[in-house]
Protein backbone atom coordinates (compact mmCIF):
# COMPACT_ATOMS: atom_id res chain seq x y z
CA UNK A 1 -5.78 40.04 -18.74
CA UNK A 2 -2.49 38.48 -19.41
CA UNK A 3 -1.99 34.92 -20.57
CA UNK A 4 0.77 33.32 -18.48
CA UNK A 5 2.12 29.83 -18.34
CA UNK A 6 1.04 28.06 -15.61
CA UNK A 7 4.35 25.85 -15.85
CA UNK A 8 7.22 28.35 -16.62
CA UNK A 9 5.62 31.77 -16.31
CA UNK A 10 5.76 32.85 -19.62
CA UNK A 11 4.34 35.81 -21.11
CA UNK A 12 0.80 35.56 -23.68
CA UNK A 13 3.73 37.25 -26.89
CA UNK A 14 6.07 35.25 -26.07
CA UNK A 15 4.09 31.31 -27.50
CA UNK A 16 1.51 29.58 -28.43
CA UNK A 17 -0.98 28.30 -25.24
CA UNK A 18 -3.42 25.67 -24.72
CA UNK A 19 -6.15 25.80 -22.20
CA UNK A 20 -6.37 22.76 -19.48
CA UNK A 21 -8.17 21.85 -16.98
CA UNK A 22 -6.41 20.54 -13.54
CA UNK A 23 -8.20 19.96 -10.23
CA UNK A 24 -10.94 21.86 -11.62
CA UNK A 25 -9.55 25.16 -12.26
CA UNK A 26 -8.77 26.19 -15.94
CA UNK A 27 -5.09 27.14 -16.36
CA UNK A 28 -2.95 28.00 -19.43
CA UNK A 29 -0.01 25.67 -20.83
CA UNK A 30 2.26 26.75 -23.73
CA UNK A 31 3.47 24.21 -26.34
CA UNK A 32 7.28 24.04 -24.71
CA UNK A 33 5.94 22.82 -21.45
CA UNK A 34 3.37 20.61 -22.74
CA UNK A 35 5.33 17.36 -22.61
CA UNK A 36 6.83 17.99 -19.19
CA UNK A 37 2.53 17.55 -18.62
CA UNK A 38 1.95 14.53 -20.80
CA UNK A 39 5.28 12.65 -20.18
CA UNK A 40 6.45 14.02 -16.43
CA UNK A 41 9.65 16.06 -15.56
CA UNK A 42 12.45 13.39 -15.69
């Protein structure tokens, strides 16, 4: 199974990820898109 970014698509090689839960479905983040989550896409 590949580990994508649920924010910009990228691929499991390619970053770090962190594992998050939203609306009650597990998803994958990577570190670069991490603050657009905690802070909001300004």
């Amino acid at each position: 199974m590949e580990t994508k970014c649920f924010v910009c698509g990228a691929a499991d090689k390619e970053r770090v990820y962190l594992s998050c839960v939203q609306g009650g479905e597990e998803k994958m983040v990577c570190v670069l898109c991490l603050p657009v989550l905690i802070h909001g896409g300004h």
